[in-house]
Structures are given as structure tokens and as C-alpha cells.
C-alpha atoms as a PDB file:
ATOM      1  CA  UNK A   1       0.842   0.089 -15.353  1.00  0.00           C
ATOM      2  CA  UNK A   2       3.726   0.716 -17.646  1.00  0.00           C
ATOM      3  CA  UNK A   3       6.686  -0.465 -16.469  1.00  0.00           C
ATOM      4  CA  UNK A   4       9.146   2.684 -15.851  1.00  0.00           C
ATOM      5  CA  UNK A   5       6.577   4.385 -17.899  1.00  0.00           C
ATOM      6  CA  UNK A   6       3.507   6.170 -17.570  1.00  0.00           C
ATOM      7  CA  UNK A   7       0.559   4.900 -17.898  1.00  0.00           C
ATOM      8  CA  UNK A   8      -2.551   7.268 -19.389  1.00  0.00           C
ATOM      9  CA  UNK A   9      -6.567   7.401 -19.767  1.00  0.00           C
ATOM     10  CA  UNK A  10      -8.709   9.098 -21.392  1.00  0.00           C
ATOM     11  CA  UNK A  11     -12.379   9.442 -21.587  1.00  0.00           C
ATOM     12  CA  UNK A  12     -14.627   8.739 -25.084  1.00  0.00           C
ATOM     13  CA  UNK A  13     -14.077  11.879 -27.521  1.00  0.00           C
ATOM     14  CA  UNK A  14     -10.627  12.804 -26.763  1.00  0.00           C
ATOM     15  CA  UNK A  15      -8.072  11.877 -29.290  1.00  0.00           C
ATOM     16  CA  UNK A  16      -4.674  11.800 -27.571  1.00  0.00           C
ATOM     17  CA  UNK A  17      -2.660  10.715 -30.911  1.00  0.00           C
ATOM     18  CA  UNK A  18      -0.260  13.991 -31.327  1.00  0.00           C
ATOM     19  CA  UNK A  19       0.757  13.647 -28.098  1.00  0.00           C
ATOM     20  CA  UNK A  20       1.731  10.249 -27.873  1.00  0.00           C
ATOM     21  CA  UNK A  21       3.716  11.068 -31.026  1.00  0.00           C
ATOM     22  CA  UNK A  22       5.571  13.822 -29.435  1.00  0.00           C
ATOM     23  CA  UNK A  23       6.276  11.286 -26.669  1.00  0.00           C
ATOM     24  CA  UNK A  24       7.613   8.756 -28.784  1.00  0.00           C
ATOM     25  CA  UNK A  25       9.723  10.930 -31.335  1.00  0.00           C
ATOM     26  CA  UNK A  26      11.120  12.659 -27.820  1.00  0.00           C
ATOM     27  CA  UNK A  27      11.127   9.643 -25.205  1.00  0.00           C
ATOM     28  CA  UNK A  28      12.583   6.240 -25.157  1.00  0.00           C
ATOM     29  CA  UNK A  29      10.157   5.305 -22.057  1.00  0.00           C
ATOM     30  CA  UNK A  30       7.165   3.552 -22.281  1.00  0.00           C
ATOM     31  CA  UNK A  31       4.067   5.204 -23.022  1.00  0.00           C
ATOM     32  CA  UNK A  32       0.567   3.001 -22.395  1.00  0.00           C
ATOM     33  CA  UNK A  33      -2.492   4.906 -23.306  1.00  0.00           C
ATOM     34  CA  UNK A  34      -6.049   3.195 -22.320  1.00  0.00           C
ATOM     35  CA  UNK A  35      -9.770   4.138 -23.431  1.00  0.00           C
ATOM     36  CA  UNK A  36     -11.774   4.978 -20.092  1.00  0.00           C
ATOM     37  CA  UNK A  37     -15.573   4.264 -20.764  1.00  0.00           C
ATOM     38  CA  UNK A  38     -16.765   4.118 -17.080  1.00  0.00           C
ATOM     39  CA  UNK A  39     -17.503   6.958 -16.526  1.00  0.00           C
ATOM     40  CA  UNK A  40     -15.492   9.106 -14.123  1.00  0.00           C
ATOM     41  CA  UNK A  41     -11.548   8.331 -14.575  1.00  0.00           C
ATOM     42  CA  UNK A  42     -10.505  10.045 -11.423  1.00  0.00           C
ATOM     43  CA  UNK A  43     -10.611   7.080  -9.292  1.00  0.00           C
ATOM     44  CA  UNK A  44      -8.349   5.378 -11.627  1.00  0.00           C
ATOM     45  CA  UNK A  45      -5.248   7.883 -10.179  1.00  0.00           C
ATOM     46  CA  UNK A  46      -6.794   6.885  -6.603  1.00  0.00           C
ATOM     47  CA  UNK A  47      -6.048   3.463  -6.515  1.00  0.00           C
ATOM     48  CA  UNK A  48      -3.054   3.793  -8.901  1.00  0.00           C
ATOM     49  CA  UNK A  49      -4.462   1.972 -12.331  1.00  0.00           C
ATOM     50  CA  UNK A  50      -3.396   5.517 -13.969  1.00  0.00           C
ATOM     51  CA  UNK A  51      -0.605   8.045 -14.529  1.00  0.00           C
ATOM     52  CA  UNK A  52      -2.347  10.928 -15.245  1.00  0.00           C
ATOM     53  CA  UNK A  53      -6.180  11.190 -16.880  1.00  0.00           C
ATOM     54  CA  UNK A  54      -8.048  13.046 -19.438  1.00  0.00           C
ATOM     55  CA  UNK A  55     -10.953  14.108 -17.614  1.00  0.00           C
ATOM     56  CA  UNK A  56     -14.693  15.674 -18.881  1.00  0.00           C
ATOM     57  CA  UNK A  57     -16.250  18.258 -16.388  1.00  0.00           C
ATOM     58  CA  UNK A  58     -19.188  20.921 -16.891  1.00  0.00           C
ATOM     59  CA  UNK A  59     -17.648  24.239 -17.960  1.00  0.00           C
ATOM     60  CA  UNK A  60     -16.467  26.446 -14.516  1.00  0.00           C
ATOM     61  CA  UNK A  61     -16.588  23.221 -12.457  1.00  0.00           C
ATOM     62  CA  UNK A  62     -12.610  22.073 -12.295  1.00  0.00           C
ATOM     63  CA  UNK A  63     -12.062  18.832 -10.490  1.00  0.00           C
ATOM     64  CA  UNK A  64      -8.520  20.745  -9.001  1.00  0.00           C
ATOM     65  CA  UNK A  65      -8.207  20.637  -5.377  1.00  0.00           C
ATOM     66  CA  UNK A  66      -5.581  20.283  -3.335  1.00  0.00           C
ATOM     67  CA  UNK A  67      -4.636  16.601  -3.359  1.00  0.00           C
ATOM     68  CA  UNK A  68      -5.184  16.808  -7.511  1.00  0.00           C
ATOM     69  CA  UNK A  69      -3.493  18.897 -10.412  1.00  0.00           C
ATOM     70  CA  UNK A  70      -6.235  19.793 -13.566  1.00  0.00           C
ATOM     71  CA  UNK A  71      -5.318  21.718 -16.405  1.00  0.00           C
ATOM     72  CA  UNK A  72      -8.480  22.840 -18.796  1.00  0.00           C
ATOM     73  CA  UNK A  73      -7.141  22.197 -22.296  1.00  0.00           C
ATOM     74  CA  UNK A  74     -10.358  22.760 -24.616  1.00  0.00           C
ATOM     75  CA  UNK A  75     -14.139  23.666 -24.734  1.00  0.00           C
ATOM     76  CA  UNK A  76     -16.493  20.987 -26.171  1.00  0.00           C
ATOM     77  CA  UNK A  77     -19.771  22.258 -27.818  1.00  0.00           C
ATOM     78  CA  UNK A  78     -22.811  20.337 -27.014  1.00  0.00           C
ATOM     79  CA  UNK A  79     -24.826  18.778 -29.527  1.00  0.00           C
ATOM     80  CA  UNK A  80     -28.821  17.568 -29.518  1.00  0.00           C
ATOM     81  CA  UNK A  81     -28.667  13.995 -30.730  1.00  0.00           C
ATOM     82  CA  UNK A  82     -31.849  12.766 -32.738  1.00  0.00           C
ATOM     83  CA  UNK A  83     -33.496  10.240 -35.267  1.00  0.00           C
ATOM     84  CA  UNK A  84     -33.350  10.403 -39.002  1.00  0.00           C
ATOM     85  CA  UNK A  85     -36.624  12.731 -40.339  1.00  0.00           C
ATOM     86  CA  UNK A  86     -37.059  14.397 -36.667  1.00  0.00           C
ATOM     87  CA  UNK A  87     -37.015  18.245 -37.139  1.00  0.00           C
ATOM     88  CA  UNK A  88     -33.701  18.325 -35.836  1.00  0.00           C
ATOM     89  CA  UNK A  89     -32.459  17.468 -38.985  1.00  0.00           C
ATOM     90  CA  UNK A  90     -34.295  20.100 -40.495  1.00  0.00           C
ATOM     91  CA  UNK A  91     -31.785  22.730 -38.977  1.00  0.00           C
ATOM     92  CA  UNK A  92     -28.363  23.553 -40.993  1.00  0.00           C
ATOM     93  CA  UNK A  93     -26.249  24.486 -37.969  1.00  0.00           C
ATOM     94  CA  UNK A  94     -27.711  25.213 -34.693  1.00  0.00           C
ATOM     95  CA  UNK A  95     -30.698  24.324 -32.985  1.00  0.00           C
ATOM     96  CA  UNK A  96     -32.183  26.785 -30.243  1.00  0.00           C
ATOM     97  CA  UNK A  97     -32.656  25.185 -26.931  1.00  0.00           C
ATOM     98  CA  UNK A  98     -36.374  26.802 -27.123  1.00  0.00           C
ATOM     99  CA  UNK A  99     -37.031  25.003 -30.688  1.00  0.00           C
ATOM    100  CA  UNK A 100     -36.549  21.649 -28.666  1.00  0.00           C
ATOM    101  CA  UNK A 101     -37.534  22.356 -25.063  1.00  0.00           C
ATOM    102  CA  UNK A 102     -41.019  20.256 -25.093  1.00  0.00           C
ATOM    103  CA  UNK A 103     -39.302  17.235 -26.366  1.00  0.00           C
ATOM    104  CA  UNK A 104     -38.266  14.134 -24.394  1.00  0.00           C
ATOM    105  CA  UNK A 105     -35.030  14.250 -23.262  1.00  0.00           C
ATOM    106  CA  UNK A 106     -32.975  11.009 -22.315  1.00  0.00           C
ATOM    107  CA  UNK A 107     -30.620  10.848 -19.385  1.00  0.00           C
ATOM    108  CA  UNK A 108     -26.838   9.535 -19.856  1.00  0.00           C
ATOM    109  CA  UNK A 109     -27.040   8.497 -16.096  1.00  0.00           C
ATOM    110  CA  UNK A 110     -29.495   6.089 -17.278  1.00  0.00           C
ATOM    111  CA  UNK A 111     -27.206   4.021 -19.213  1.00  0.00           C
ATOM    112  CA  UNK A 112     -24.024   3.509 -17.553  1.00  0.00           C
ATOM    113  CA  UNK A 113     -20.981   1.666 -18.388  1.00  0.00           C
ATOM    114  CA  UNK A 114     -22.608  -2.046 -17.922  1.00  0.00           C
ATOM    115  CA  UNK A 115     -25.569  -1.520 -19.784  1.00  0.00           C
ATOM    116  CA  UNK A 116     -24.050  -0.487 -22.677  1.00  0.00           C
ATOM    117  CA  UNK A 117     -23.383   3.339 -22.056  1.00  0.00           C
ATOM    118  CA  UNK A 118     -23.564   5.904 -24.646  1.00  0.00           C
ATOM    119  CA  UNK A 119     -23.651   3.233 -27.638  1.00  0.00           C
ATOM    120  CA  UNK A 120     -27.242   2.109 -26.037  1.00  0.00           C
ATOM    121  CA  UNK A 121     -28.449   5.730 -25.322  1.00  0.00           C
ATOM    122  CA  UNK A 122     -27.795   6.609 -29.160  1.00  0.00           C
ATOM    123  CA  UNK A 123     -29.436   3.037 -30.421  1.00  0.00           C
ATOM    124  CA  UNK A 124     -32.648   4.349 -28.427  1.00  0.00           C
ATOM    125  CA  UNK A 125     -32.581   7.901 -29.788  1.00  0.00           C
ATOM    126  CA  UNK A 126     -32.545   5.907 -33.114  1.00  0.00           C
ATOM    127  CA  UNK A 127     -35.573   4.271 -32.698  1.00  0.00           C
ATOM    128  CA  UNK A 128     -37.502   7.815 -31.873  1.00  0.00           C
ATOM    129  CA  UNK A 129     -38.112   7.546 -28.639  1.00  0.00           C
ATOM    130  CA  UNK A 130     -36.512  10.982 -27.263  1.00  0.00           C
ATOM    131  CA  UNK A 131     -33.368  13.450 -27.969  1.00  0.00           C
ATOM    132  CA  UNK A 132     -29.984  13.314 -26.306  1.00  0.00           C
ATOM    133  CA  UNK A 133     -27.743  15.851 -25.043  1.00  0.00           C
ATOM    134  CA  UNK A 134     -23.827  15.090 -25.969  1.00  0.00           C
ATOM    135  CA  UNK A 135     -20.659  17.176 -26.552  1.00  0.00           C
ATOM    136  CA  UNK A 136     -20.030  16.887 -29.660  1.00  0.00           C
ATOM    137  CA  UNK A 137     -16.608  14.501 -30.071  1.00  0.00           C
ATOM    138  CA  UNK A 138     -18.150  12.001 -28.466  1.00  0.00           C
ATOM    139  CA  UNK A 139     -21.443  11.990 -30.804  1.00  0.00           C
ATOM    140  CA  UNK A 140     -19.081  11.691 -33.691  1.00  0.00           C
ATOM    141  CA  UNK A 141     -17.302   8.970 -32.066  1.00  0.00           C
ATOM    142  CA  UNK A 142     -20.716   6.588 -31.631  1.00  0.00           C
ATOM    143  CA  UNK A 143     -22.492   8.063 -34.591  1.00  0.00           C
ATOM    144  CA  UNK A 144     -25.013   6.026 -36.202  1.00  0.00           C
ATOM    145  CA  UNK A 145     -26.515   6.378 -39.664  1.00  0.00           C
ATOM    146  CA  UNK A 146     -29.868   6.288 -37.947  1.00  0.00           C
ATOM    147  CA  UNK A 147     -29.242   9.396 -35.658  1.00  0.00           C
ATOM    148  CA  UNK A 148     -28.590  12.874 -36.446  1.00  0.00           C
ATOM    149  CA  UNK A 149     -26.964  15.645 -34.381  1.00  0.00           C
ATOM    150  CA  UNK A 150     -26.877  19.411 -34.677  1.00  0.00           C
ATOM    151  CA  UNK A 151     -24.958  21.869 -32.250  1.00  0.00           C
ATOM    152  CA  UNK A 152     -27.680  23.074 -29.042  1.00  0.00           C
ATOM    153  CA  UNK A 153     -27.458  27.235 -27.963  1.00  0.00           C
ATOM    154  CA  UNK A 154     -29.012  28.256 -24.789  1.00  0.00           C
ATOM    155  CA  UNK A 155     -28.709  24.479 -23.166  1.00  0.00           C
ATOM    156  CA  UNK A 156     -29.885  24.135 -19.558  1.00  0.00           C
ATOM    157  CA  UNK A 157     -27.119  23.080 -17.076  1.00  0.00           C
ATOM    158  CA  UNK A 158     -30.050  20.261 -16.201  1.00  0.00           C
ATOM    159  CA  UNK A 159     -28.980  19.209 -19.781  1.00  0.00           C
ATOM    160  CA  UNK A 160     -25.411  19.582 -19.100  1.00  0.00           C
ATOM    161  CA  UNK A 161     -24.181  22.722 -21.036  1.00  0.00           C
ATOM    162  CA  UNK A 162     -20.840  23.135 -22.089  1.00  0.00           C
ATOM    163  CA  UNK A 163     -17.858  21.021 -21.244  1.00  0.00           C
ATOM    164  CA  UNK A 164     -14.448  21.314 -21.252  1.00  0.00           C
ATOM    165  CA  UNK A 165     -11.767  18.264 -20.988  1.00  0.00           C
ATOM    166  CA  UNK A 166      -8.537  18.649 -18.833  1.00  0.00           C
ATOM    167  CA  UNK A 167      -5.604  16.840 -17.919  1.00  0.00           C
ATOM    168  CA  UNK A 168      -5.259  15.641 -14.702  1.00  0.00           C
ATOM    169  CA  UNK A 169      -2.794  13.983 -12.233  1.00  0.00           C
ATOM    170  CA  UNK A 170      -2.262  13.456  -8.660  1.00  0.00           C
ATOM    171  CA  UNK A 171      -0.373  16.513  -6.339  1.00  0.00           C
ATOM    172  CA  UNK A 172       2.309  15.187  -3.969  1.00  0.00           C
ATOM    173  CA  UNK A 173       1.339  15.336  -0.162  1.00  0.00           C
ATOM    174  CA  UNK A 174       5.137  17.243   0.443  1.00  0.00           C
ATOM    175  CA  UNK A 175       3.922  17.126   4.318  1.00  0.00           C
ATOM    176  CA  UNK A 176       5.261  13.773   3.835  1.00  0.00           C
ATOM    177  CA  UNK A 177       8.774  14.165   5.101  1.00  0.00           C
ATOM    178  CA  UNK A 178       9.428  10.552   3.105  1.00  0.00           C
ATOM    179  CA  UNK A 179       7.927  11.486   0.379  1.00  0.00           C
ATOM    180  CA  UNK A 180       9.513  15.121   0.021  1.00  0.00           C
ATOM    181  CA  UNK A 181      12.871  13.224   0.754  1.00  0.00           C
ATOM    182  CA  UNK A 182      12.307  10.703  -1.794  1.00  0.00           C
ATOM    183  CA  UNK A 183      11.325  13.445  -4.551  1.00  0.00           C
ATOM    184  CA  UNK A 184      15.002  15.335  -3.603  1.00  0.00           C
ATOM    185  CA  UNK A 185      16.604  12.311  -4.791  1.00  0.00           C
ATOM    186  CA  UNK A 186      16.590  11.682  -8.599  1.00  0.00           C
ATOM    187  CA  UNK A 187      17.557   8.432  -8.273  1.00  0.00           C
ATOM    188  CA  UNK A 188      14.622   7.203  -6.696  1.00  0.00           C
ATOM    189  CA  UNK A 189      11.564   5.730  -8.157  1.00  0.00           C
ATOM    190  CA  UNK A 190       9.385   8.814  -6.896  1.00  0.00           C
ATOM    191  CA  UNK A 191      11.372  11.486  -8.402  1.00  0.00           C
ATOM    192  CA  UNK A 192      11.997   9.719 -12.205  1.00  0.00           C
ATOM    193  CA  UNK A 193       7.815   9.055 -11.966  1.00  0.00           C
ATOM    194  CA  UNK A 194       7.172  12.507 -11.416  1.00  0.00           C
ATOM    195  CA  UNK A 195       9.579  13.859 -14.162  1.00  0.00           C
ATOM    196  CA  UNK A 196       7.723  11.620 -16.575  1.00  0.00           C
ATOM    197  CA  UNK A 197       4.640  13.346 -15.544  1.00  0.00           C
ATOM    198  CA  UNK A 198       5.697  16.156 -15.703  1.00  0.00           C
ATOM    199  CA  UNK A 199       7.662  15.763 -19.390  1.00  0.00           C
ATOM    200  CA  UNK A 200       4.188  14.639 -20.301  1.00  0.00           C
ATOM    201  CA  UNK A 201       2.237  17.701 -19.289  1.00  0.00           C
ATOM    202  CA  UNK A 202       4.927  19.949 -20.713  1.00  0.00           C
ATOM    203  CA  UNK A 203       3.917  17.994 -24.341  1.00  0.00           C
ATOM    204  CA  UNK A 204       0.636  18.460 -23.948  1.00  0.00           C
ATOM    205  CA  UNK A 205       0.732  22.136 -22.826  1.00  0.00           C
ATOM    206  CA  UNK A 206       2.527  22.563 -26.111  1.00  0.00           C
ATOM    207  CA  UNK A 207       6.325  22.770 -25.220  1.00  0.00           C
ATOM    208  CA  UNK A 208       8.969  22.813 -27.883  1.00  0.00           C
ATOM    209  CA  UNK A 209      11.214  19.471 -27.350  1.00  0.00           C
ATOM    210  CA  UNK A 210      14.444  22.255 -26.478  1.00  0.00           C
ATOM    211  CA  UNK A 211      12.529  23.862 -24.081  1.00  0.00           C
ATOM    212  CA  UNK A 212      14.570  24.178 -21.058  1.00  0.00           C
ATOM    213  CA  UNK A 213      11.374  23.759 -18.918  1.00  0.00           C
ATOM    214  CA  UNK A 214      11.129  19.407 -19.911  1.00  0.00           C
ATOM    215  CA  UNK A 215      13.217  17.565 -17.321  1.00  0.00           C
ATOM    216  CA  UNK A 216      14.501  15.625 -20.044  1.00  0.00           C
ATOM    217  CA  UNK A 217      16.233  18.933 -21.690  1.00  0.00           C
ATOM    218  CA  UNK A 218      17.561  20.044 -18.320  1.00  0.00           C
ATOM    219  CA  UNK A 219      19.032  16.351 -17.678  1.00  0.00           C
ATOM    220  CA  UNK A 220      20.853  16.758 -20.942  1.00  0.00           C
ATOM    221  CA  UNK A 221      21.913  20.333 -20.193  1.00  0.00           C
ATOM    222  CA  UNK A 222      23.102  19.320 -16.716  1.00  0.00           C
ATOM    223  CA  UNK A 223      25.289  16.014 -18.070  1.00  0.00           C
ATOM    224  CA  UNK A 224      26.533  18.562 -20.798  1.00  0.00           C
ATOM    225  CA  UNK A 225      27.917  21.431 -18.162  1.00  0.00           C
ATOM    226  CA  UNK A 226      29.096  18.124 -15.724  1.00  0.00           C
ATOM    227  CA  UNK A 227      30.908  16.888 -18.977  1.00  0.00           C
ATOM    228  CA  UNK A 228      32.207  20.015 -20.065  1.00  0.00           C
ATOM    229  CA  UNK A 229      33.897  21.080 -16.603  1.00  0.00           C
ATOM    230  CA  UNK A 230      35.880  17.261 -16.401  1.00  0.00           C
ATOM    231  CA  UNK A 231      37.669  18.461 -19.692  1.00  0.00           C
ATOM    232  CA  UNK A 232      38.076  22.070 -18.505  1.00  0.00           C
ATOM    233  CA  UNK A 233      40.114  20.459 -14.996  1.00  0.00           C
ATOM    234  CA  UNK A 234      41.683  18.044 -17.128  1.00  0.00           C
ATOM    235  CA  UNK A 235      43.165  20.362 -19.601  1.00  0.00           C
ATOM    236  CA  UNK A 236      44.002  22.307 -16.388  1.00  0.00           C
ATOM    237  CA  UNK A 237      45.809  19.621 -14.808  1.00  0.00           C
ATOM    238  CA  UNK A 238      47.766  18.799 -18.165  1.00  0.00           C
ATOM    239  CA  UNK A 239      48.802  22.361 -18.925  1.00  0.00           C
ATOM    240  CA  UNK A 240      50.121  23.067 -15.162  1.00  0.00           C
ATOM    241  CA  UNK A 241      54.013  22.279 -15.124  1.00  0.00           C
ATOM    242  CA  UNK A 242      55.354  20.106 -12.411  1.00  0.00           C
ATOM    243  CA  UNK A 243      57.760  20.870  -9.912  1.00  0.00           C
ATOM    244  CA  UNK A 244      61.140  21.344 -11.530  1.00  0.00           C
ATOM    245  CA  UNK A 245      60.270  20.559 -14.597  1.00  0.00           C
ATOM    246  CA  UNK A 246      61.943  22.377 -17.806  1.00  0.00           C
ATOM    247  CA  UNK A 247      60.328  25.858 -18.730  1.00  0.00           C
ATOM    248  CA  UNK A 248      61.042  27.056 -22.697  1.00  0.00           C
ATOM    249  CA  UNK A 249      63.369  24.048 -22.574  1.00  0.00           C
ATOM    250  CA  UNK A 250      65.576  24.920 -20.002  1.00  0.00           C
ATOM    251  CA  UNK A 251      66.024  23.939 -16.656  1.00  0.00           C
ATOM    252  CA  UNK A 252      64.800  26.463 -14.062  1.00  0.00           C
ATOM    253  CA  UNK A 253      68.063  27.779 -11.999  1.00  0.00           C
ATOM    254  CA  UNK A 254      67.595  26.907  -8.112  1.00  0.00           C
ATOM    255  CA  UNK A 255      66.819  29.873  -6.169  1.00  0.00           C
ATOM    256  CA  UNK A 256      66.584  32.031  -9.393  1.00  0.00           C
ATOM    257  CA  UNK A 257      64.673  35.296  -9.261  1.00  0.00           C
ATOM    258  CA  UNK A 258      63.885  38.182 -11.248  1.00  0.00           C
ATOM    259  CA  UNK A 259      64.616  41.977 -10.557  1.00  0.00           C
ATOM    260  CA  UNK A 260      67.399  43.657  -9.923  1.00  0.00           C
ATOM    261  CA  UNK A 261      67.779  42.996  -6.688  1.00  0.00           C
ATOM    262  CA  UNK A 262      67.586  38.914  -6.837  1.00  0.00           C
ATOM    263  CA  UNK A 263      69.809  36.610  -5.079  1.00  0.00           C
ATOM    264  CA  UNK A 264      72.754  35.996  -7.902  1.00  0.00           C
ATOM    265  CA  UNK A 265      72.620  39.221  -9.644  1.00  0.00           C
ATOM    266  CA  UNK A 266      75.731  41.727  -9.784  1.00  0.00           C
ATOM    267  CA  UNK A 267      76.058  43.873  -6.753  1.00  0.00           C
ATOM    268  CA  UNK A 268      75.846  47.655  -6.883  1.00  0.00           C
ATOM    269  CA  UNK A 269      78.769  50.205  -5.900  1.00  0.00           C
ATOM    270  CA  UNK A 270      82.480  49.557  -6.333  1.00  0.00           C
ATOM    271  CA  UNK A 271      84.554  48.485  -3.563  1.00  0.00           C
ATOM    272  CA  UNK A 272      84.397  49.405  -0.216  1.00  0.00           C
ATOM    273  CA  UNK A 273      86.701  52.116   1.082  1.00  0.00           C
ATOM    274  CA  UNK A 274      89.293  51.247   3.970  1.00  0.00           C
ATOM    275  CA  UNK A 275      88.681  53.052   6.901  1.00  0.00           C
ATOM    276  CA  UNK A 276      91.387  56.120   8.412  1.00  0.00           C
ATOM    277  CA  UNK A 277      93.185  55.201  11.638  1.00  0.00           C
END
């Protein structure tokens, strides 16, 4: 994992580029992004290998829950994947699900990670021997000059319809009276991980780099204000005169007061009358 960084993954088909930009033109902390091919990256926050993941899931079928944060970002269209000269190719745009539905279909769970994963499936759908169902960023990422794809309406959920990619990262347990301390303290480790997070989240949900929502703005803002109010009591303290010293250039007469009445002033009346025996 990064070191006082973050540490990212992200399934086949999702380009992560204009975020990590953001992060670097923004950030001075590490950033480590990593290409997930085996299949499901959720286990990867699990057992700590990752940060935060860029996840795949069938449309309607959000991996939140309450021990994991998932924000849907985008819908993927599916695409029917098939060799040079089948009909498929035959079709401009889109290929109805009913055009197709006799055909042999290959299943992605048949070629997992270890026996070469989706770059196998597609080098068997080149040599004829049946149609595949992918979204479509990741059949332009393995695309082959032997195999054709076109986008697939009305796909069966067997088929795995539409899917939609999300960003996802663990929720703190905050029943965890260590763990709720720990996050009160922005000194600790806990707290400055989950600011990172959440400065990263706040990129990709589109925030400006000013917004006052990015921990990193309101760490600036709060510095600022704690900067701002030393000068303010040090011009106090500088401005305040000191006990006896000189007002206007003179000295301050002891015991002097203002009004009429004050201690030093001329007394009212003339003098006092004798009294008659």
C-alpha cells in the first residue's frame, strides 16, 4: 500500500486517468493506482491490499451495505462480441437480443483470472465457436481484429444486462469506541487515512479544488482563521498602552479625572460665611 497515501483498484474498462490528475495537480500525497483482473475487487478492501475500489455490478444490484460505502458513477452498455463475417457484423448499431437468441453463448465464469480471463474468452469467440456478452469498455479494451462487437437491446439478466461501475470503500465500525476516538483526533493515522479517502471521493464526484467540502480546503481555511487571529491578539497586545505610560506625549497626572467634579478641579461657591453668635 502507498505509504501515507492511498492506494486504488480498478477493474478492466475503467479508465481512472482524470482523476489521478486532479489528485496530483491538488495533492502532494502519494497516489498508487493498480489494474484488478481477478475478478471481484471487494476483497481487496477486506484484507487491506486497497484504499478504495472501482467496482462492476449488474444495474439495481449495489454492493452498499452497512460495513461498505458505493457510489454508482456511470452506466455501461452491453455489447454482443463475435467473429469476423458472423451476422453480427452485418448490423450498423444495435443488435436485437431476439436476432441472436438461438446462438451459442459463452460464459465469462468459464474463464477466470488463471486461465486467461476475458483475453481467452475473446480468442475463442474468434475462432467461431459462440458469441459473448461484455459491457462495452471492456470489449474495446481486449479487442481483437478477429472479433467484432455491436451494442445488445433487450439482453437477458442470464446474459448479464446492463452494468454500472461505482466507487467503493470501506464504512468505519464508529461502535468502536477506539476507533471513533482515534477518528476525533487528526493527528492520528486513522483520521489523515480517512481524509485522503474522502479528498479522493470528493475528486471523483466532481468537486471544484476550492470547494469547502475537500478536507484539504477546510485544513487550509482553518490554518488561515488560526493564523489570522495570532496577528489580530498581537496587534492587540501592541496597541494596548502600559501602565503609566505617556498618552499624546504626556505623562498621565496621578489621580487625574475628568468632569467637573474630579479630585483637583476648582471648587464651587465663594467662601464660607462666619456664623452669628
Amino acid at each position: 500500500m502507498a505509504e501515507n497515501g492511498l492506494r486504488v483498484a480498478y477493474v478492466p474498462g475503467v479508465t481512472p486517468g482524470k482523476w489521478l490528475d486532479r489528485w496530483n495537480e491538488r495533492l502532494s500525497d502519494p497516489l498508487e493506482a493498480v489494474l484488478y483482473d481477478g475478478g471481484d475487487p471487494l476483497p481487496l478492501l477486506a484484507d487491506g491490499s486497497a484504499d478504495l475500489v472501482f467496482v462492476r455490478f449488474p444495474e439495481g444490484q449495489s454492493p452498499a451495505r452497512d460495513t461498505l460505502n458505493c457510489i454508482p458513477l456511470y452506466t455501461e452498455l452491453p455489447v454482443v462480441c463475435a467473429a469476423k463475417e458472423h451476422l453480427v457484423e452485418a448490423y450498423d448499431d444495435e443488435v436485437p437480443f431476439e436476432d441472436i437468441a438461438d446462438e451459442t453463448f459463452l460464459d465469462p465464469g468459464d474463464y477466470p483470472a488463471e486461465a486467461g480471463g476475458t483475453r481467452m474468452a475473446l480468442e475463442v469467440v474468434g475462432t467461431g465457436a459462440g458469441l459473448l456478452v461484455l459491457p462495452m469498455s471492456v470489449a474495446r479494451l481486449y479487442h481483437r481484429k478477429d472479433v467484432v462487437h455491436r451494442v445488445l437491446t433487450g439482453v437477458p439478466e442470464s446474459l448479464g444486462g446492463p452494468t454500472r461501475i461505482g466507487l467503493a470503500w470501506p464504512r468505519p465500525d464508529i461502535r468502536d469506541p477506539e476507533l471513533e476516538a482515534a477518528l476525533a483526533d487528526p493527528e492520528s493515522e486513522q483520521a489523515k487515512k480517512a481524509a485522503l479517502i474522502e479528498e479522493f471521493v470528493g475528486i471523483v464526484r466532481g468537486r471544484k479544488a476550492s470547494s469547502s467540502r475537500q478536507p484539504s480546503v477546510r485544513e487550509r481555511e482553518q490554518a488561515e482563521a488560526a493564523k489570522a487571529q495570532k496577528r489580530r491578539q498581537g496587534a492587540d497586545k501592541a496597541g494596548a498602552p502600559k501602565r503609566g505610560q505617556k498618552q499624546n506625549g504626556k505623562a498621565a497626572p496621578k489621580g487625574a479625572r475628568g468632569g467637573s467634579g474630579a479630585r483637583g478641579g476648582p471648587k464651587r461657591g465663594g467662601p464660607k460665611r462666619g456664623k452669628r453668635r
